[in-house]
C-alpha atoms as a PDB file:
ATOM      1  CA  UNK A   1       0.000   0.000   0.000  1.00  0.00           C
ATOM      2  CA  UNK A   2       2.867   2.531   0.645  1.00  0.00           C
ATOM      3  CA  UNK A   3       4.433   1.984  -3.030  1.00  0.00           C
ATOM      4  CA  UNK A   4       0.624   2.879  -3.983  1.00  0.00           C
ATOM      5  CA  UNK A   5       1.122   6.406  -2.805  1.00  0.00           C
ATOM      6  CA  UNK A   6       4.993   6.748  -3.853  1.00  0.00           C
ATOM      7  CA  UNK A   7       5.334  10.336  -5.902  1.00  0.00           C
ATOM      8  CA  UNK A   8       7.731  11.541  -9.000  1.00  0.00           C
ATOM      9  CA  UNK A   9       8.771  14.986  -9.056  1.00  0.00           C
ATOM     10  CA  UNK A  10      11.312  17.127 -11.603  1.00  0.00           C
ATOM     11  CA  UNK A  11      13.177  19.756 -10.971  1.00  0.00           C
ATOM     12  CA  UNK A  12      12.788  22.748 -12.815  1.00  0.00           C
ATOM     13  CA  UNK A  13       9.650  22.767 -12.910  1.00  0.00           C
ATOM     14  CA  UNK A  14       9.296  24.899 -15.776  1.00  0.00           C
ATOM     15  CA  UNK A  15      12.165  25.391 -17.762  1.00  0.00           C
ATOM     16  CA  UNK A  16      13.498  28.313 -19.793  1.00  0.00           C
ATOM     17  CA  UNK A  17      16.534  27.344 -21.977  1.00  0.00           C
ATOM     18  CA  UNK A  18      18.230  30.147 -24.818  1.00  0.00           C
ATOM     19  CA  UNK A  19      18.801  28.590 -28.183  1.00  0.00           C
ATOM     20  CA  UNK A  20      21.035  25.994 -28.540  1.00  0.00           C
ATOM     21  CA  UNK A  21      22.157  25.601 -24.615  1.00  0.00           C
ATOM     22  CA  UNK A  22      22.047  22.805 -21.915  1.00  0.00           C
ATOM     23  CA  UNK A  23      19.607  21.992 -18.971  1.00  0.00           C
ATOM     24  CA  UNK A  24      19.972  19.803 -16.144  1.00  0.00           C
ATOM     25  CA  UNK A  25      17.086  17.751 -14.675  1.00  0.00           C
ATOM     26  CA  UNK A  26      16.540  16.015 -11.895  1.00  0.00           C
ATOM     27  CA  UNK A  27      14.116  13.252 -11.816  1.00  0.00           C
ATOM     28  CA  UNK A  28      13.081  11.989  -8.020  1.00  0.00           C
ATOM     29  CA  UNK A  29      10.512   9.596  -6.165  1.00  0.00           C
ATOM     30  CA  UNK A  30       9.080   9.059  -2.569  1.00  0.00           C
ATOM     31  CA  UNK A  31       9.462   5.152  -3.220  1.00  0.00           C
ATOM     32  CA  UNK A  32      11.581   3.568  -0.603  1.00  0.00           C
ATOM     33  CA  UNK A  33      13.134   1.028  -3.556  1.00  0.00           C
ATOM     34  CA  UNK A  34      12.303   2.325  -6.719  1.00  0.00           C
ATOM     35  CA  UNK A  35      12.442   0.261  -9.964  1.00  0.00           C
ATOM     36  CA  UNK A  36      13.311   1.186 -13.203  1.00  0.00           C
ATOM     37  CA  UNK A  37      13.420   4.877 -14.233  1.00  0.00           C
ATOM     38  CA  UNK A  38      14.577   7.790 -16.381  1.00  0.00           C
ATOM     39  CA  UNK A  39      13.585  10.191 -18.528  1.00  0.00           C
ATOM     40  CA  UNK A  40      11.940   9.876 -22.218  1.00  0.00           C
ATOM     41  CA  UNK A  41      12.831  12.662 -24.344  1.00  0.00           C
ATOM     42  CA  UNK A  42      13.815  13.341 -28.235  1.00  0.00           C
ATOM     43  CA  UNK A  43      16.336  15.845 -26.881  1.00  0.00           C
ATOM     44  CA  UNK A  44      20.383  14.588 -26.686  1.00  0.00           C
ATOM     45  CA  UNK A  45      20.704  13.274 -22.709  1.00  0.00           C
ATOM     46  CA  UNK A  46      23.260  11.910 -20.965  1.00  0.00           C
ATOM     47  CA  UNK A  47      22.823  10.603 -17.241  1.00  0.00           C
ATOM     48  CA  UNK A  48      25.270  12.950 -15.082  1.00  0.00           C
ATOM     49  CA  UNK A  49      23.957  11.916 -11.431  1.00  0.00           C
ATOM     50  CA  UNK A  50      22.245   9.065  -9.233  1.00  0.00           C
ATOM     51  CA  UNK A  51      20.792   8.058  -6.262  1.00  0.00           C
ATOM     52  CA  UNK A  52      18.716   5.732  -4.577  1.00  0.00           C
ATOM     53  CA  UNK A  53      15.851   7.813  -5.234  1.00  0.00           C
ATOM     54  CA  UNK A  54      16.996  10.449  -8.126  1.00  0.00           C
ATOM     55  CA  UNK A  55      18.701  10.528 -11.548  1.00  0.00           C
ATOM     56  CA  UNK A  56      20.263  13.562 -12.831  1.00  0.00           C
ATOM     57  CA  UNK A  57      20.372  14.062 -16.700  1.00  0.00           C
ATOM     58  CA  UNK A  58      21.860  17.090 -18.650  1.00  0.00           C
ATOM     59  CA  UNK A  59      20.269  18.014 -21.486  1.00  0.00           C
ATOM     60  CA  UNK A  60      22.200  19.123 -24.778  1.00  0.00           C
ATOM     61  CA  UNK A  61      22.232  21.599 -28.002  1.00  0.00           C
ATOM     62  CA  UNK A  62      18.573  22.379 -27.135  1.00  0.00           C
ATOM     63  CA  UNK A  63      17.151  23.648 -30.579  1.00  0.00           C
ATOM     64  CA  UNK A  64      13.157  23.368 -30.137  1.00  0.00           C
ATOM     65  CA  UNK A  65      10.359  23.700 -27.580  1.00  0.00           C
ATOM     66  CA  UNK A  66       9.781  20.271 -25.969  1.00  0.00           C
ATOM     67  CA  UNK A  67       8.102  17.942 -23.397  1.00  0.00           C
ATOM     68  CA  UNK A  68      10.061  15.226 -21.098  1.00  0.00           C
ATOM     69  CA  UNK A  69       8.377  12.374 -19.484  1.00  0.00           C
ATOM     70  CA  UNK A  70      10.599  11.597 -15.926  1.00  0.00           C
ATOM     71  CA  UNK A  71       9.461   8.263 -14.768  1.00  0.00           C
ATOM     72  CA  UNK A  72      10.110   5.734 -11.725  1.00  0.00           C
ATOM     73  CA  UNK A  73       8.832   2.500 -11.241  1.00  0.00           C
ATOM     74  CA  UNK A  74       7.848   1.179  -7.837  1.00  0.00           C
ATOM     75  CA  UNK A  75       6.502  -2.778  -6.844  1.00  0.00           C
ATOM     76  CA  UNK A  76       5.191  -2.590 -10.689  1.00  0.00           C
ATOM     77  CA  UNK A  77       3.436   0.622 -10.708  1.00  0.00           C
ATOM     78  CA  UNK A  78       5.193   3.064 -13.366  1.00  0.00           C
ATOM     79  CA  UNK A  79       3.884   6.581 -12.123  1.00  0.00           C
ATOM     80  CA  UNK A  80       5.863  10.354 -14.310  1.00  0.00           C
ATOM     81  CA  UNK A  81       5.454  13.584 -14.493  1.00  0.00           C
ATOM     82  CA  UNK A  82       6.226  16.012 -17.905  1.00  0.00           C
ATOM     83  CA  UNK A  83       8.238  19.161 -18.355  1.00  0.00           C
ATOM     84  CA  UNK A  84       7.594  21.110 -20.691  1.00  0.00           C
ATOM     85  CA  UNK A  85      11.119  22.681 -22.251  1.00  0.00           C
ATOM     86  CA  UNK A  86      10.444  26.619 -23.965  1.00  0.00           C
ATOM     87  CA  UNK A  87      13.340  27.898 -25.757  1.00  0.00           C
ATOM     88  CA  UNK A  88      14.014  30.984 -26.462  1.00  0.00           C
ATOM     89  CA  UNK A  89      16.675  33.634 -28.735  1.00  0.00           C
ATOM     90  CA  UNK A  90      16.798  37.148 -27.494  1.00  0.00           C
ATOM     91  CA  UNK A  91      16.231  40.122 -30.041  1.00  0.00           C
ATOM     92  CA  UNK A  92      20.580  39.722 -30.694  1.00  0.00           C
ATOM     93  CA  UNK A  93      20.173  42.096 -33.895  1.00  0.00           C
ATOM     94  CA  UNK A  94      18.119  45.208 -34.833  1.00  0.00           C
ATOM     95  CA  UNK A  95      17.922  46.549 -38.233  1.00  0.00           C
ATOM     96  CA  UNK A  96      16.559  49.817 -39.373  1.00  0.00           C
ATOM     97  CA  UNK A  97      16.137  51.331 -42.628  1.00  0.00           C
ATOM     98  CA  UNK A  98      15.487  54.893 -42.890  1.00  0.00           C
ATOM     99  CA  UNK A  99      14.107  55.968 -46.457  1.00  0.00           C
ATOM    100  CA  UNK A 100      14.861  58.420 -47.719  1.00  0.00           C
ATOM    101  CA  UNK A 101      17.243  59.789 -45.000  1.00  0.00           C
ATOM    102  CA  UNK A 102      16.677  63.847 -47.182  1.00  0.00           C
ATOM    103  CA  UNK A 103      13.220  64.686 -47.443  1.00  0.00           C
ATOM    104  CA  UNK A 104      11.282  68.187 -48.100  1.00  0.00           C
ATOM    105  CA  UNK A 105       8.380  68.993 -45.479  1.00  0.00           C
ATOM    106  CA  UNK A 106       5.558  67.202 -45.739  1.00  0.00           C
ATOM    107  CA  UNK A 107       6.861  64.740 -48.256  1.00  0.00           C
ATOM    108  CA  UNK A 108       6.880  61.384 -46.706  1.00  0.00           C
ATOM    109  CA  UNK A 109       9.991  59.235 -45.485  1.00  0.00           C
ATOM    110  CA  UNK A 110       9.318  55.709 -43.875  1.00  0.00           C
ATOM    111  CA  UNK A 111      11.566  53.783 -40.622  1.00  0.00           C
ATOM    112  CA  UNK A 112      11.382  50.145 -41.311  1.00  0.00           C
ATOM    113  CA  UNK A 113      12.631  48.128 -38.123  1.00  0.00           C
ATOM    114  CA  UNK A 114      12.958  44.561 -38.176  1.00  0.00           C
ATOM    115  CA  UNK A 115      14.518  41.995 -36.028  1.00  0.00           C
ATOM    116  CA  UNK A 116      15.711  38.828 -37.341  1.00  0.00           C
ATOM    117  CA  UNK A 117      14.405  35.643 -35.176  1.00  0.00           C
ATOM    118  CA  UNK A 118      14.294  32.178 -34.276  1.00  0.00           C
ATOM    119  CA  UNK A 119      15.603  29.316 -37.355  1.00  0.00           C
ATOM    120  CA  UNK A 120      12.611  26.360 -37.104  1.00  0.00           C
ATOM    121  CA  UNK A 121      14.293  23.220 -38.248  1.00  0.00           C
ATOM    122  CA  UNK A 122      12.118  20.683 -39.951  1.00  0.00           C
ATOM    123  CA  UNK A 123      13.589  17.516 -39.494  1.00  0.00           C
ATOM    124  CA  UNK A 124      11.319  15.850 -42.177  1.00  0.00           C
ATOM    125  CA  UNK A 125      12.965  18.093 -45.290  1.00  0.00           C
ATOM    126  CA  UNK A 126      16.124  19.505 -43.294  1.00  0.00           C
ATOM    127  CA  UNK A 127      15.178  22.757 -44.451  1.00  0.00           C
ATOM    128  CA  UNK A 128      15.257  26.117 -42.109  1.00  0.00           C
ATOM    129  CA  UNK A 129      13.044  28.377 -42.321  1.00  0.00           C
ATOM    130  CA  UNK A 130      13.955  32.146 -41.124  1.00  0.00           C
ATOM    131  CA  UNK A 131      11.110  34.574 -39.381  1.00  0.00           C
ATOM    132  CA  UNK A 132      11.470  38.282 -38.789  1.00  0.00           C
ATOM    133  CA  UNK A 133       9.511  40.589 -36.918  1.00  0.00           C
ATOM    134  CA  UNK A 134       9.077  43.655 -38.921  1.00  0.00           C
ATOM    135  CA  UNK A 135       7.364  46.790 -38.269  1.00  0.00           C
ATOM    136  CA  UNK A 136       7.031  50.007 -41.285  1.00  0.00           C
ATOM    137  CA  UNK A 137       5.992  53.600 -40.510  1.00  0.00           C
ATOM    138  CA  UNK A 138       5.517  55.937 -42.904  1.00  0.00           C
ATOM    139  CA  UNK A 139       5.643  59.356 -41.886  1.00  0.00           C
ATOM    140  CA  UNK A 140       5.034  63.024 -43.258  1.00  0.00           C
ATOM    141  CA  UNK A 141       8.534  65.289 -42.781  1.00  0.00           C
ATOM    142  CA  UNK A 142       7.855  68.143 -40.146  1.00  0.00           C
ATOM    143  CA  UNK A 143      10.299  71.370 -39.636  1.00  0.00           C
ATOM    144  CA  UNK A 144      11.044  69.753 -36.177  1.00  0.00           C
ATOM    145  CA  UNK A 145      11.916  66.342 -37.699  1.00  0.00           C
ATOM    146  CA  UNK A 146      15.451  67.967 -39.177  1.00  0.00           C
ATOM    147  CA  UNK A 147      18.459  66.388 -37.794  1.00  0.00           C
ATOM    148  CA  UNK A 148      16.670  63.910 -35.487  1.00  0.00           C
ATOM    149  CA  UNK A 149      17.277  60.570 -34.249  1.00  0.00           C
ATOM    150  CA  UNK A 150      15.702  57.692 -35.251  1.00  0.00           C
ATOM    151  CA  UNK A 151      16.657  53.797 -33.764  1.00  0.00           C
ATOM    152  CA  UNK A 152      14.705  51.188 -33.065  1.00  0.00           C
ATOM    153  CA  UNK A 153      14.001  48.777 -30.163  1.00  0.00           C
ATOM    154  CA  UNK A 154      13.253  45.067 -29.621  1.00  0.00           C
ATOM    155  CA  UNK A 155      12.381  43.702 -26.094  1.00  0.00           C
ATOM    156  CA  UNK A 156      11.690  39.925 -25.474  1.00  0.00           C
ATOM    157  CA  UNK A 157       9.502  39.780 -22.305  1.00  0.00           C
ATOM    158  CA  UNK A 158      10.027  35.868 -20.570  1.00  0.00           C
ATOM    159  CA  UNK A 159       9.090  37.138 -16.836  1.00  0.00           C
ATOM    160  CA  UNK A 160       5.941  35.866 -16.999  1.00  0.00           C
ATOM    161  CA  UNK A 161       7.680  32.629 -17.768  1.00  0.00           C
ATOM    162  CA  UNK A 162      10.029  33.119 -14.950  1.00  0.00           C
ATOM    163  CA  UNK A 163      13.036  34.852 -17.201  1.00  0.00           C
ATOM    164  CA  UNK A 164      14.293  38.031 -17.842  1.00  0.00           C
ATOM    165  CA  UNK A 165      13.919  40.941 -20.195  1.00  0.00           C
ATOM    166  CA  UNK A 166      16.206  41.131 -22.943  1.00  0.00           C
ATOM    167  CA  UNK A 167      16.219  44.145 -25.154  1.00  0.00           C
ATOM    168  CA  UNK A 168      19.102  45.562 -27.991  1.00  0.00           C
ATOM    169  CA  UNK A 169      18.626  48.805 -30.563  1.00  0.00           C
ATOM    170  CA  UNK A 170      19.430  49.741 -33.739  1.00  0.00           C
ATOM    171  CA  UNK A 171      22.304  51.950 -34.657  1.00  0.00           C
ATOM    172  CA  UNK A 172      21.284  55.804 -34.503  1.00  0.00           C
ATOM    173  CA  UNK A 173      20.070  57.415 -38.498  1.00  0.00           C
ATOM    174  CA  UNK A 174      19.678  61.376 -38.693  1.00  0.00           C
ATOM    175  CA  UNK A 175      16.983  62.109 -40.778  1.00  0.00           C
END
């Protein structure tokens, strides 16, 4: 009856990992003698730790969002728990165009800001696919606009995923 109400657990518990890095796991149980365990994942593991009740795996090259099944076994009863993996690439370059940098009052001059992003891999075709964020203004030359600043700004916003704010700008253009 007590390997009835044995427990799995993984630690994180959410997990955050940039593009391309590494994560350790820890997969644990309340059973007093566990049976077989580990982890099922697609992602590149290698076992780094153990215990009576815990294995430790790190987790490689990690390229795509994911979910991990940590498992133990205990008197026959296979019990897991998931984690789901999010990965992320900061905003690492900002591009702005500035068109045409000499304009007359109220002609019109457009700041194009784009940020390249995340590669998807497909696996199936091994091609990679590129998206950009891109954002176009188009604008109508005031007296005050002469020998102004323009730059542009990308923030990626993960604290409501328990990470951080990353943010990088453009170079400076005088209009």
């Amino acid at each position: 009856a007590a390997e009835d109400l044995f427990e799995v657990s993984v630690w994180p518990h959410q997990a955050l990992v940039k593009y391309g890095q590494s994560l350790r796991v820890n997969c644990s149980t309340t059973c007093p003698d566990p049976g077989p365990s580990g982890i099922e994942t697609l992602l590149k593991k290698t076992q780094v730790g153990k215990g009576p009740q815990w294995k430790e795996f790190l987790l490689e090259d990690i390229a795509q969002n994911s979910i991990l099944q940590c498992f133990f076994s205990c008197a026959g009863i296979q019990k897991d728990i998931s984690l789901g993996i999010t990965v992320y690439q900061p905003p690492e370059q900002v591009i702005m165009e500035l068109q045409p940098e000499w304009v007359a009052v109220d002609e019109a001059f457009t700041v194009t800001c784009h940020v390249p992003k995340l590669h998807r891999k497909n696996f199936r075709s091994l091609a990679v696919a590129s998206q950009r964020a891109k954002v176009t203004i188009s604008v109508k030359a005031q007296r005050e606009d002469d020998r102004c600043n323009f730059s542009c700004h990308a923030e990626l916003n993960l604290s409501s995923h328990g990470g951080g704010l990353f943010c990088s700008s453009s170079a400076i253009k005088v209009l």
